[in-house]
N, C-alpha and C. Protein backbone atom coordinates (compact mmCIF):
# COMPACT_ATOMS: atom_id res chain seq x y z
N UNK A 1 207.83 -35.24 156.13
CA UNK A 1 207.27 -35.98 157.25
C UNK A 1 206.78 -37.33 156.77
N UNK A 2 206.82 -38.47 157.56
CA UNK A 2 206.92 -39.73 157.03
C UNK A 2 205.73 -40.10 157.46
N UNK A 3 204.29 -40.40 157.20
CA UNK A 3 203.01 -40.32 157.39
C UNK A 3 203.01 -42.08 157.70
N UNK A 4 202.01 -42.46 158.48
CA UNK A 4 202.03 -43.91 159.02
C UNK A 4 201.11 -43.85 159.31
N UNK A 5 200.01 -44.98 158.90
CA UNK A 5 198.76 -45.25 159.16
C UNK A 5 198.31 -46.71 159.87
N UNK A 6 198.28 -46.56 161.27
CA UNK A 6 198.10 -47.95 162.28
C UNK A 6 197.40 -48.37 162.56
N UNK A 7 196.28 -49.88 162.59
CA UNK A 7 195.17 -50.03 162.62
C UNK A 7 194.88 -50.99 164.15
N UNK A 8 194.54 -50.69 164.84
CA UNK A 8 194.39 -50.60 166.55
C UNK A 8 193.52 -52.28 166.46
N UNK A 9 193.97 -53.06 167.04
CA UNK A 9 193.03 -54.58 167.16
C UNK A 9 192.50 -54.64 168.42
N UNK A 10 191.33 -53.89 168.52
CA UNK A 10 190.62 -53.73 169.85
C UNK A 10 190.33 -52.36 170.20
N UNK A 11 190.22 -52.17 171.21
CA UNK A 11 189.51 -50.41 172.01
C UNK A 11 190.62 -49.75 171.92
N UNK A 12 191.45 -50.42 172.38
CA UNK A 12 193.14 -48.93 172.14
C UNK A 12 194.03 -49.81 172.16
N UNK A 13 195.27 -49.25 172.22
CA UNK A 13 197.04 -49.32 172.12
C UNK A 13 197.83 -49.05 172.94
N UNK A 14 198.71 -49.35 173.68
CA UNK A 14 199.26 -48.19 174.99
C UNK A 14 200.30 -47.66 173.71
N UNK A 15 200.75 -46.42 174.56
CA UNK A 15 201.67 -45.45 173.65
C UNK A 15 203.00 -46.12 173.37
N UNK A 16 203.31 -46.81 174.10
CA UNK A 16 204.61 -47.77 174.45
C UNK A 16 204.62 -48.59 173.42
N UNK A 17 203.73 -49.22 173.32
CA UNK A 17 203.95 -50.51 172.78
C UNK A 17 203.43 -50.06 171.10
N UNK A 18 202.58 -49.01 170.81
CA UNK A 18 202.56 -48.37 169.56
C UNK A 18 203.77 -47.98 169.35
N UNK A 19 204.91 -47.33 169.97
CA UNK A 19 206.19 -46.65 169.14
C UNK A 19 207.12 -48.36 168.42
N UNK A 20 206.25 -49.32 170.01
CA UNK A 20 207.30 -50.73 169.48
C UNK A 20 206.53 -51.29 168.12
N UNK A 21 204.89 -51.12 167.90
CA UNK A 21 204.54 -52.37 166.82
C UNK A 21 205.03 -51.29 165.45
N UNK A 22 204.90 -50.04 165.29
CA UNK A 22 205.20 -49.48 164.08
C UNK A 22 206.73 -48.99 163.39
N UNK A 23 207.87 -49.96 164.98
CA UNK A 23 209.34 -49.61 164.56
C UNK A 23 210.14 -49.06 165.17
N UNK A 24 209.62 -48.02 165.88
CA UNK A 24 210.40 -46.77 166.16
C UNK A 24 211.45 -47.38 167.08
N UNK A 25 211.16 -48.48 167.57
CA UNK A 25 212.20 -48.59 168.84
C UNK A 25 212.01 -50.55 169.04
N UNK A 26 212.93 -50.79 169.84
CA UNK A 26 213.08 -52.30 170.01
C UNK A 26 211.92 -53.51 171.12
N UNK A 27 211.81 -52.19 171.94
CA UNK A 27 210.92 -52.72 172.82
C UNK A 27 209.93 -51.91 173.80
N UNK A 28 208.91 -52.13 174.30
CA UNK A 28 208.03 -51.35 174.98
C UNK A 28 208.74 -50.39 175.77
N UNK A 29 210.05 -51.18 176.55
CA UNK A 29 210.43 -50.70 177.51
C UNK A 29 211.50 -49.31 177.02
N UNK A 30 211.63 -49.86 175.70
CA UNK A 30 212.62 -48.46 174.88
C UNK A 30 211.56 -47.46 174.56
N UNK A 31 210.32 -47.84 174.39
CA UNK A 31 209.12 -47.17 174.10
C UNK A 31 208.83 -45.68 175.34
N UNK A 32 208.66 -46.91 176.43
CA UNK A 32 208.69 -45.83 177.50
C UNK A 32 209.72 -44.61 177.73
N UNK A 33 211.10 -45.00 177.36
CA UNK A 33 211.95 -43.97 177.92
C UNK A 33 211.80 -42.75 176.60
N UNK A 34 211.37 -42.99 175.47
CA UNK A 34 211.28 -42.16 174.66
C UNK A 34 209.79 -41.07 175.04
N UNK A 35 208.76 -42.06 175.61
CA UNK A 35 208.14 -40.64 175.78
C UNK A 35 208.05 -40.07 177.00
N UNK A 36 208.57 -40.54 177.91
CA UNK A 36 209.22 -40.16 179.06
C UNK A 36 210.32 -38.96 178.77
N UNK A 37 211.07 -39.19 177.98
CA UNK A 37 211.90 -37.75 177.70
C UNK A 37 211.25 -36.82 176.91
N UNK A 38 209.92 -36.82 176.91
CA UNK A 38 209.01 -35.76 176.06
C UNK A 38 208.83 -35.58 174.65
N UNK A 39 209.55 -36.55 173.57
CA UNK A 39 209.65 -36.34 172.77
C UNK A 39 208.29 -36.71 171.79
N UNK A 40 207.09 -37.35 172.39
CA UNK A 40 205.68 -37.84 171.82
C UNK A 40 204.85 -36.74 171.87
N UNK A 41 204.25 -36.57 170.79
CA UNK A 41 202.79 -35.42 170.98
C UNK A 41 201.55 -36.62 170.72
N UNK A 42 200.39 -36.65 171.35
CA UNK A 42 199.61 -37.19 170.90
C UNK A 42 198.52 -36.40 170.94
N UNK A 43 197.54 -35.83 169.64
CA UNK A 43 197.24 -35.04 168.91
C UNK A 43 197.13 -33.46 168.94
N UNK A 44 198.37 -33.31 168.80
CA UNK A 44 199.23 -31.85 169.08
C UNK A 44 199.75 -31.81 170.65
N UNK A 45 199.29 -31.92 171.57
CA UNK A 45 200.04 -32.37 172.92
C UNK A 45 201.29 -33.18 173.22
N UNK A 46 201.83 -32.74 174.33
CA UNK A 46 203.07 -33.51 174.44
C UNK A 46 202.25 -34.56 175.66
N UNK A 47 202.94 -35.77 175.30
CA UNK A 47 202.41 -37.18 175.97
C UNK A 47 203.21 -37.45 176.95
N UNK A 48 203.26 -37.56 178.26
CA UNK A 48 203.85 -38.20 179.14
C UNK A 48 203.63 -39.09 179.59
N UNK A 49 202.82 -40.01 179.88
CA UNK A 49 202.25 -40.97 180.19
C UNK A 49 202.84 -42.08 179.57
N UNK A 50 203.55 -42.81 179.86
CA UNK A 50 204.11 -44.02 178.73
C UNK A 50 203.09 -45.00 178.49
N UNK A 51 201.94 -44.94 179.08
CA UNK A 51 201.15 -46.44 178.63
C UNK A 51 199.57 -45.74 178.06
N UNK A 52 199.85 -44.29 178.07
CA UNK A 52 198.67 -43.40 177.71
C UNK A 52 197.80 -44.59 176.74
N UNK A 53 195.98 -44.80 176.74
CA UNK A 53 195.76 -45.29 175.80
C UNK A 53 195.23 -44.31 174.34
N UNK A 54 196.05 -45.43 173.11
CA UNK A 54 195.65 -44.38 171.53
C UNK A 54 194.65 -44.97 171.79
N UNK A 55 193.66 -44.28 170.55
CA UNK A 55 192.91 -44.82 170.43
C UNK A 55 192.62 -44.48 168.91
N UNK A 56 191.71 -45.06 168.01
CA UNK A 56 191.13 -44.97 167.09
C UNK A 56 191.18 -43.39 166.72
N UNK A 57 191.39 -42.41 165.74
CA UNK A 57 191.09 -41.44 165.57
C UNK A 57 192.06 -40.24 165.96
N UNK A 58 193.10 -40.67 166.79
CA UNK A 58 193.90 -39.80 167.06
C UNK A 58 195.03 -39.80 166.39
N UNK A 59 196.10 -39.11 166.74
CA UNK A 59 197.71 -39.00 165.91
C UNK A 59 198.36 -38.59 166.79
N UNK A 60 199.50 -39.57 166.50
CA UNK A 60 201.14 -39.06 167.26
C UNK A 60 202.05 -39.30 166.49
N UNK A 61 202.53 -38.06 167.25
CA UNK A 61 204.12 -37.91 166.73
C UNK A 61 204.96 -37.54 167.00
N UNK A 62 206.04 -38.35 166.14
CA UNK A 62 207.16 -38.34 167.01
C UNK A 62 208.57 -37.66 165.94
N UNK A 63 208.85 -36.79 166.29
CA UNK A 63 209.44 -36.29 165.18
C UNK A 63 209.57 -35.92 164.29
N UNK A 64 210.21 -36.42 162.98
CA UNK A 64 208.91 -36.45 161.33
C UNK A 64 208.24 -37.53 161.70
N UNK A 65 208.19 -38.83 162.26
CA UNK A 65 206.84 -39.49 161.98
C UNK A 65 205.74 -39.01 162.63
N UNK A 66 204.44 -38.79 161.73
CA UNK A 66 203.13 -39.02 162.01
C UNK A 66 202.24 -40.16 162.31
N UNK A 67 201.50 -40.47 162.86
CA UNK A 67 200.92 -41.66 163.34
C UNK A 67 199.72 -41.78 163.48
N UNK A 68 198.91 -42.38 162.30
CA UNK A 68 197.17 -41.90 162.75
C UNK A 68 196.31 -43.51 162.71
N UNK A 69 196.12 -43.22 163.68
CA UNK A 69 195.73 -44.55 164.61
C UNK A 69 194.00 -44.75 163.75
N UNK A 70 193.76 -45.88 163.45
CA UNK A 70 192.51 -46.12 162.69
C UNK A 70 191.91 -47.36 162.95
N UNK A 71 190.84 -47.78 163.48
CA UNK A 71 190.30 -48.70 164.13
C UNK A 71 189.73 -50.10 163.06
């Protein structure tokens, strides 16, 4: 599992635009359709919400990547 540690510039992140700043995808809008097809847990849950806010302290993931959001 490929561990990733993201550091949030402000109160939160939408989920969208976190899969876009750490890679996973090209653009917010590619962001959305990925967790729209269910494939996001955000911390052990599956995420539907495409603009859900991270926040500091939590983790998602998406596959093997892990994602732990740190303020």
């Amino acid at each position: 599992m490929q561990d990733i540690t993201f550091t949030v510039e402000g109160e939160f992140v939408e989920l969208n635009q976190l899969l876009k700043l750490i890679g996973v995808c090209d653009s917010g809008g590619a962001g959305k359709v990925i967790v729209a097809g269910g494939q996001v847990k955000v911390d052990g849950q599956q995420e539907l919400r495409k603009t859900a806010k991270i926040r500091p302290g939590q983790v998602v993931e998406l596959g093997d990547i892990r994602v732990k959001v740190t303020g």
